[in-house]
PDB file of N, CA and C in Angstrom:
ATOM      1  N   UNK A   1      67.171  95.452 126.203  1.00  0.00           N
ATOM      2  CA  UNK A   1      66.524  95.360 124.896  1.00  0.00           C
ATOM      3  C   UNK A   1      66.498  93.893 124.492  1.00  0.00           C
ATOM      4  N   UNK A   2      65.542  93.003 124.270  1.00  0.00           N
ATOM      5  CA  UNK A   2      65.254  92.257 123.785  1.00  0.00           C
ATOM      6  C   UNK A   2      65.127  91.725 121.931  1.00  0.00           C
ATOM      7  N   UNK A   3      64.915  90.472 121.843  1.00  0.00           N
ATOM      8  CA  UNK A   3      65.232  90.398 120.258  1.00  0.00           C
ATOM      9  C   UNK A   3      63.776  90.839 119.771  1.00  0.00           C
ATOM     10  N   UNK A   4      63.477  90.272 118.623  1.00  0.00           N
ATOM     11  CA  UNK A   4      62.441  90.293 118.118  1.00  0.00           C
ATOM     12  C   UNK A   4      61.595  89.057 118.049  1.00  0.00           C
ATOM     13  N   UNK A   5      60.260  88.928 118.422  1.00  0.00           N
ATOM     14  CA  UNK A   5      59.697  87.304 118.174  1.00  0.00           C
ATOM     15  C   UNK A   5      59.125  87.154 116.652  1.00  0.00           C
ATOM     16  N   UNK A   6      59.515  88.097 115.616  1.00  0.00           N
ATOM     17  CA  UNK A   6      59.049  87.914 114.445  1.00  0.00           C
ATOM     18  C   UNK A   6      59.433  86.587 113.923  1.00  0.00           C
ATOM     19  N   UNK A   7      59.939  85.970 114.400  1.00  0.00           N
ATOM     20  CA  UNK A   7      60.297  84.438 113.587  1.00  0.00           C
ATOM     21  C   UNK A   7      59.634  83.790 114.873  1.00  0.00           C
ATOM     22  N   UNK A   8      59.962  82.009 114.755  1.00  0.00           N
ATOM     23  CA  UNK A   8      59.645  81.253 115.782  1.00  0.00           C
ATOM     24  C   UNK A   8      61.208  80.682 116.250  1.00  0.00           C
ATOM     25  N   UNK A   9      61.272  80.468 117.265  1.00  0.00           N
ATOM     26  CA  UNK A   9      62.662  80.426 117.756  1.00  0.00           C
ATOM     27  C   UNK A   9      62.748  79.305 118.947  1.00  0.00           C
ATOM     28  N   UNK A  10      61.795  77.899 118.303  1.00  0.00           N
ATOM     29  CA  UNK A  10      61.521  76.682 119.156  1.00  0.00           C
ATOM     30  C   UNK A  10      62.145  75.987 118.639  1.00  0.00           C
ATOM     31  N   UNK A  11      64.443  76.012 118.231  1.00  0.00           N
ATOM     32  CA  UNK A  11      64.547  74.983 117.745  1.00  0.00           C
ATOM     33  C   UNK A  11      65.345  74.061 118.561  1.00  0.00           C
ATOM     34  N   UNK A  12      65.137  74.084 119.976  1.00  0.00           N
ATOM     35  CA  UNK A  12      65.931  73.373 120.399  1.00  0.00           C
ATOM     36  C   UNK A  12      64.857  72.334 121.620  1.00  0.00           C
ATOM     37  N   UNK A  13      63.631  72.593 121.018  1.00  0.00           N
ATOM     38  CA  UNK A  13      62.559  71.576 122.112  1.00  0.00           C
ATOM     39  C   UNK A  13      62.539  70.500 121.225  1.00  0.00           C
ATOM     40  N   UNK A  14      63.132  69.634 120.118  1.00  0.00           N
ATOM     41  CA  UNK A  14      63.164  68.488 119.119  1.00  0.00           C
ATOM     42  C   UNK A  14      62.057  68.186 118.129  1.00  0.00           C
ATOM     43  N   UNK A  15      61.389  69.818 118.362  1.00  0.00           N
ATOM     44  CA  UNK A  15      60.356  69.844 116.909  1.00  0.00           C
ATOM     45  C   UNK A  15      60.531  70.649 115.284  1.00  0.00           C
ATOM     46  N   UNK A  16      62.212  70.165 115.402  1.00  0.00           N
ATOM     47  CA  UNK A  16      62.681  71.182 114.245  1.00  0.00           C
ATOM     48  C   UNK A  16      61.678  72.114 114.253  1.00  0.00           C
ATOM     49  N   UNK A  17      61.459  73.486 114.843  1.00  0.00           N
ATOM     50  CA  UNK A  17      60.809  74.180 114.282  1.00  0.00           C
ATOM     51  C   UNK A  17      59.255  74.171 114.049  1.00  0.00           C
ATOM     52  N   UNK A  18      59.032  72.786 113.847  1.00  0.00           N
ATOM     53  CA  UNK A  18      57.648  72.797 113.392  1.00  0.00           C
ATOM     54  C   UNK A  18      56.308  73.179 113.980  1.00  0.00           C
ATOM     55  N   UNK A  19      56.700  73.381 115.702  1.00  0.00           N
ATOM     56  CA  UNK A  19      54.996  73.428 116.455  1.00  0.00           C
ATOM     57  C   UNK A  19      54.854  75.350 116.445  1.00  0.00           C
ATOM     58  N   UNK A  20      53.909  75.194 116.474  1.00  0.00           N
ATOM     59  CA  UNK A  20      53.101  76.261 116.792  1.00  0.00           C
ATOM     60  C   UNK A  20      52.891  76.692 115.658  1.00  0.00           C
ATOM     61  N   UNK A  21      51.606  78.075 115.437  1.00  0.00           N
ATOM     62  CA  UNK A  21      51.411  78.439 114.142  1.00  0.00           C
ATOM     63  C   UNK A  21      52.975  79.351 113.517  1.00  0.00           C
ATOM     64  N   UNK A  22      52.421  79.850 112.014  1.00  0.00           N
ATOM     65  CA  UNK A  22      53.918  80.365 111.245  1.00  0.00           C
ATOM     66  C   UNK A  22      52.983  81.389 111.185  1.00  0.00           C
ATOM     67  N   UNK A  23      51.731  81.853 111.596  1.00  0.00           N
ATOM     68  CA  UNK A  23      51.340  82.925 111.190  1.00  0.00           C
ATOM     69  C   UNK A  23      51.194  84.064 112.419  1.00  0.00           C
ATOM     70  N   UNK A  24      52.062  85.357 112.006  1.00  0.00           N
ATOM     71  CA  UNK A  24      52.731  86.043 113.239  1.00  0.00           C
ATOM     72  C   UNK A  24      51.747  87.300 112.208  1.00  0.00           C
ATOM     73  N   UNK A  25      50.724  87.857 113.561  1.00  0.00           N
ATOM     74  CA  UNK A  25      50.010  88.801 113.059  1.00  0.00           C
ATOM     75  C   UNK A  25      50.578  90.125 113.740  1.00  0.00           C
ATOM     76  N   UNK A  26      51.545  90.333 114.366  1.00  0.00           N
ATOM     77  CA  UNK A  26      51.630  91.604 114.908  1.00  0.00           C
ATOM     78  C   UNK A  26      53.790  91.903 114.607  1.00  0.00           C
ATOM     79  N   UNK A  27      53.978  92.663 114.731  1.00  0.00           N
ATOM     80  CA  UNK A  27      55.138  92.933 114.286  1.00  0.00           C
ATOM     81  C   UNK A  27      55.618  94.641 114.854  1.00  0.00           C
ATOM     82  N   UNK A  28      57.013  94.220 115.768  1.00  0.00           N
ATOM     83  CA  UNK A  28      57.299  95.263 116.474  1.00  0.00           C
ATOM     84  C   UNK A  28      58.701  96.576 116.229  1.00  0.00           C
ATOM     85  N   UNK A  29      58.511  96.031 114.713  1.00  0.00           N
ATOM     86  CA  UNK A  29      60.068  96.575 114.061  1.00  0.00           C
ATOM     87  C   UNK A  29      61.097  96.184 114.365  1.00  0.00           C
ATOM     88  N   UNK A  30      61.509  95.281 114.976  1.00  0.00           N
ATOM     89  CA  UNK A  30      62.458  94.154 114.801  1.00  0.00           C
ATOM     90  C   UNK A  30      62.863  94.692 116.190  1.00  0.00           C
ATOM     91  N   UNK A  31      62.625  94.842 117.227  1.00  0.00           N
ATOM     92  CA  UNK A  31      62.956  95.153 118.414  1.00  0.00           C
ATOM     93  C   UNK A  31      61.954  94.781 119.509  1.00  0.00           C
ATOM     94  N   UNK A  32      62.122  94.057 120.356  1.00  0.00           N
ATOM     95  CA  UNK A  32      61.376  93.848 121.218  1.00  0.00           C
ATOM     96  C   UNK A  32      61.182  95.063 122.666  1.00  0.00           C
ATOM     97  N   UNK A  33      59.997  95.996 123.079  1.00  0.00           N
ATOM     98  CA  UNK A  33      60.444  96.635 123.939  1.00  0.00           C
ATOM     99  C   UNK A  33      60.866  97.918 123.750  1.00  0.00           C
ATOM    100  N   UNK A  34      61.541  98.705 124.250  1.00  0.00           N
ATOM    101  CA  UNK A  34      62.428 100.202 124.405  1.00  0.00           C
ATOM    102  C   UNK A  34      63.574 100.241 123.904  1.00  0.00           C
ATOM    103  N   UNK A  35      63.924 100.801 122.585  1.00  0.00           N
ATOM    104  CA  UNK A  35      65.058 101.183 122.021  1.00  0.00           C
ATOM    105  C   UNK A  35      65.767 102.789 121.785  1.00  0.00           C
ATOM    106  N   UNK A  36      66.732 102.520 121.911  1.00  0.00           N
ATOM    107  CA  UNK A  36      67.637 103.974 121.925  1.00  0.00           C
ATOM    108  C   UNK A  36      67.601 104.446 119.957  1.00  0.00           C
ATOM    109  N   UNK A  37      67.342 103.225 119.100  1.00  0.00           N
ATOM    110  CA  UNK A  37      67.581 103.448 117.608  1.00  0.00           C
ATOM    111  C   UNK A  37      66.855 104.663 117.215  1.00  0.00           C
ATOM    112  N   UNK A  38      67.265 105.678 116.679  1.00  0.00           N
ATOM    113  CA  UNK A  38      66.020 106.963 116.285  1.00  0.00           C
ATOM    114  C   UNK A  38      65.479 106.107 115.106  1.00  0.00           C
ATOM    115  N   UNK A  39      65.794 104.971 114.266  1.00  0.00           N
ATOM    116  CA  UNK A  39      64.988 104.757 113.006  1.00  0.00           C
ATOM    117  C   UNK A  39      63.932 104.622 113.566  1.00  0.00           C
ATOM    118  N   UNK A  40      63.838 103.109 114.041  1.00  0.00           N
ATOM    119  CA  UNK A  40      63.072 102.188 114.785  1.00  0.00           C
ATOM    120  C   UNK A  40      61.990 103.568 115.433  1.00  0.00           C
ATOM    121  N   UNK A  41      62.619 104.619 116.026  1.00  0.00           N
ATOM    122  CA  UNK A  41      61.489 105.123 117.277  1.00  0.00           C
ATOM    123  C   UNK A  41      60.865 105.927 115.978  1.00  0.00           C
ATOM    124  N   UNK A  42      61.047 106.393 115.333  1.00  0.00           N
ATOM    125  CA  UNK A  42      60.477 107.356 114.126  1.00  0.00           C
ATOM    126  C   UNK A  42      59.484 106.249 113.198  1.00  0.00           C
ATOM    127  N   UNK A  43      59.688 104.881 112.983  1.00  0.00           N
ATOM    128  CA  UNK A  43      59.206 104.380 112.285  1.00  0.00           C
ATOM    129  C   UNK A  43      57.706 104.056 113.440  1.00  0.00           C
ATOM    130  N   UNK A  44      58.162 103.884 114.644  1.00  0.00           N
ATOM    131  CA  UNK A  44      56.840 103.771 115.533  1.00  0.00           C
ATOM    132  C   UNK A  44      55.984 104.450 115.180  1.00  0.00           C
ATOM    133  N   UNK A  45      56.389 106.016 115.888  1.00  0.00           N
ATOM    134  CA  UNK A  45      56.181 107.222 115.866  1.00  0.00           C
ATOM    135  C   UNK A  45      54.896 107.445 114.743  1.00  0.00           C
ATOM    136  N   UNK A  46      55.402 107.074 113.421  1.00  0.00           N
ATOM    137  CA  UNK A  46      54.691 107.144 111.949  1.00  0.00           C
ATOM    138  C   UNK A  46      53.588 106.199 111.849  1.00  0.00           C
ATOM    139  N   UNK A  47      53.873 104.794 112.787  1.00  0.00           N
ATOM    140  CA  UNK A  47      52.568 103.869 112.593  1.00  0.00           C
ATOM    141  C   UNK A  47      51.500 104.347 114.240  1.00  0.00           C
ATOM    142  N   UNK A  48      52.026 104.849 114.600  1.00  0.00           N
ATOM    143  CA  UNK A  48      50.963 105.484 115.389  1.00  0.00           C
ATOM    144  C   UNK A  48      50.233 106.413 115.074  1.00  0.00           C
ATOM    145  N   UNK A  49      50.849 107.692 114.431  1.00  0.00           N
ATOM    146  CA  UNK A  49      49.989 108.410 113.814  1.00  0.00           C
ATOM    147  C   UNK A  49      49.279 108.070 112.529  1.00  0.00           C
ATOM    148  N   UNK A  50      49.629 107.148 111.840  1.00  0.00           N
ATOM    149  CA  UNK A  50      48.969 107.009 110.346  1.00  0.00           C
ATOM    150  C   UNK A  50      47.539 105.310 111.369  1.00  0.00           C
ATOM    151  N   UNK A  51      47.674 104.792 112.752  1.00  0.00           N
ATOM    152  CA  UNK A  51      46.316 104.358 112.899  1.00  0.00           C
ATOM    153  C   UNK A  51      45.916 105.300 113.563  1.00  0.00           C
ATOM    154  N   UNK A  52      46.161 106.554 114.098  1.00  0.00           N
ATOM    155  CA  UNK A  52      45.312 107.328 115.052  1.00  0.00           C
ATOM    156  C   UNK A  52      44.455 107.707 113.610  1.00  0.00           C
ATOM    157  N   UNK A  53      44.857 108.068 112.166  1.00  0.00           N
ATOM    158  CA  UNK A  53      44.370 108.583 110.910  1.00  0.00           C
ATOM    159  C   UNK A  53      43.298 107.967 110.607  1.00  0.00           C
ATOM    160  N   UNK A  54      43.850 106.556 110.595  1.00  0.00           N
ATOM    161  CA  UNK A  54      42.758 106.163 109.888  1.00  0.00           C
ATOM    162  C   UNK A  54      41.708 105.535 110.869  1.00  0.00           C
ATOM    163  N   UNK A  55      41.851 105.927 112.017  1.00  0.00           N
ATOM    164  CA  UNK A  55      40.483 105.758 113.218  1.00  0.00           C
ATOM    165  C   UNK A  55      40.026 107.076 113.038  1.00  0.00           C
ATOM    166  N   UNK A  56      40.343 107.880 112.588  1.00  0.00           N
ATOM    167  CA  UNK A  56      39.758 109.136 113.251  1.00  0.00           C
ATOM    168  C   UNK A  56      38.268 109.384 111.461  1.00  0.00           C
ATOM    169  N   UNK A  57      38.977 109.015 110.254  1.00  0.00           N
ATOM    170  CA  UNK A  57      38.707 109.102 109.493  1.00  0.00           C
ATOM    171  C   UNK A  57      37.963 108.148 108.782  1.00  0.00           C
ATOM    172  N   UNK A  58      37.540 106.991 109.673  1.00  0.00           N
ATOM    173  CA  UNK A  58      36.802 105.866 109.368  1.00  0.00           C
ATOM    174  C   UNK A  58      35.177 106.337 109.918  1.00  0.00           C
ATOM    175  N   UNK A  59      34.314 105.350 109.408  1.00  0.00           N
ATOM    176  CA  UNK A  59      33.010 105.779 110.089  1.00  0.00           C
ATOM    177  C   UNK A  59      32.685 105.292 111.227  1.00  0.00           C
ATOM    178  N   UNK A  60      31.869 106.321 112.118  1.00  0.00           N
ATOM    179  CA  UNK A  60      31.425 105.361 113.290  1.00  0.00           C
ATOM    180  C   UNK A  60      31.892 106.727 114.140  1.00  0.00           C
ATOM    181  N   UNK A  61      31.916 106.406 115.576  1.00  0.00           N
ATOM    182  CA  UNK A  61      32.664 107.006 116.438  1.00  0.00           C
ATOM    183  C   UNK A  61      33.940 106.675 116.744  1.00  0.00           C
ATOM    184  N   UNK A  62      34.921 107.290 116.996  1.00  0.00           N
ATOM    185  CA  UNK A  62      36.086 107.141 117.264  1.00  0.00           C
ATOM    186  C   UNK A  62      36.256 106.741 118.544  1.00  0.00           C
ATOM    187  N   UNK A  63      36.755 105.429 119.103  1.00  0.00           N
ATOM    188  CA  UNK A  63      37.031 104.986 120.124  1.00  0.00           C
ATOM    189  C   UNK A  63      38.217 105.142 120.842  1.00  0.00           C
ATOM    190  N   UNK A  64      38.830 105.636 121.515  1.00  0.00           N
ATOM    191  CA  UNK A  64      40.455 106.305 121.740  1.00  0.00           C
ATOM    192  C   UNK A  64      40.617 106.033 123.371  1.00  0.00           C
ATOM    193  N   UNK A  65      41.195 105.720 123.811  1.00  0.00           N
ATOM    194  CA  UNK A  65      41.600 105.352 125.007  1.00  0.00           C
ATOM    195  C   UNK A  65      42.571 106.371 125.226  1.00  0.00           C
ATOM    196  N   UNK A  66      42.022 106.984 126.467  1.00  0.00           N
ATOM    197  CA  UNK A  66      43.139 108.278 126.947  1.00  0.00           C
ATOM    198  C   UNK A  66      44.508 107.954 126.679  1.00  0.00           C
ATOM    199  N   UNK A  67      45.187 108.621 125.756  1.00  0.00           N
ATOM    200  CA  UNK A  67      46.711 108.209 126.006  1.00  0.00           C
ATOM    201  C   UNK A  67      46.995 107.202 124.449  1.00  0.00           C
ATOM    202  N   UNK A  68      46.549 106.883 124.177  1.00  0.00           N
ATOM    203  CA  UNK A  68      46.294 105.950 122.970  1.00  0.00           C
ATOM    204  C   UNK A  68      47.422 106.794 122.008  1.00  0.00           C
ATOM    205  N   UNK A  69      46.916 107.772 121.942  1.00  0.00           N
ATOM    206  CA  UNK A  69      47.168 108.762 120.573  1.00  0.00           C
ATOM    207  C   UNK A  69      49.242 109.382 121.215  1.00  0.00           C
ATOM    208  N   UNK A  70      49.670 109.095 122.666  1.00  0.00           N
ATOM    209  CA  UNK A  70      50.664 109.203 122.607  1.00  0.00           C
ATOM    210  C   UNK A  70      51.413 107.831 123.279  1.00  0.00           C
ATOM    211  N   UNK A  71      51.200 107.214 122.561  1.00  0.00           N
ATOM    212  CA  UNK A  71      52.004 105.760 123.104  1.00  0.00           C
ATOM    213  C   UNK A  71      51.817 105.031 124.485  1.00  0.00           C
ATOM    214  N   UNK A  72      50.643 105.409 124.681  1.00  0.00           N
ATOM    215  CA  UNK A  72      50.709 104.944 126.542  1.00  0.00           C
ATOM    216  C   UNK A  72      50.250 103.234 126.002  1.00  0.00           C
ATOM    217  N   UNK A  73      50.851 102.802 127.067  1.00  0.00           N
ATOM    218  CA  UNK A  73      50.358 100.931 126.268  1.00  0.00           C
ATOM    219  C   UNK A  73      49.874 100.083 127.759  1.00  0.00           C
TER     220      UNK A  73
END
């Protein structure tokens, strides 16, 4: 199990911190990877089904990649 890359964690290349962007668009519940935590897997669990929702319920055709709808990545 790995950490999380929600922060930036470049402080030992002598750019205090400063390179790269601060803007982190994706976010993995503070776990990087496969966890044993039931929160963490339930909190997945819930953001998978609430975007399968709102794809299914948006306009247009629904685009779904076999497996999509149960965690295949």
């Amino acid at each position: 199990m790995g950490y999380s890359l929600q922060d930036k964690r470049n402080e030992l290349n002598g750019e205090q911190n400063r390179d790269g962007s601060n803007d982190n668009l994706s976010w993995n519940c503070g776990v990087e990877g496969e966890t044993d935590d039931p929160a963490i897997e339930a909190l997945r669990e819930r953001q998978i089904k609430n975007c399968v929702a709102i794809l299914l319920l948006s306009q247009g055709v629904p685009m779904i990649v076999a497996g999509d709808e149960v965690r295949r990545t």
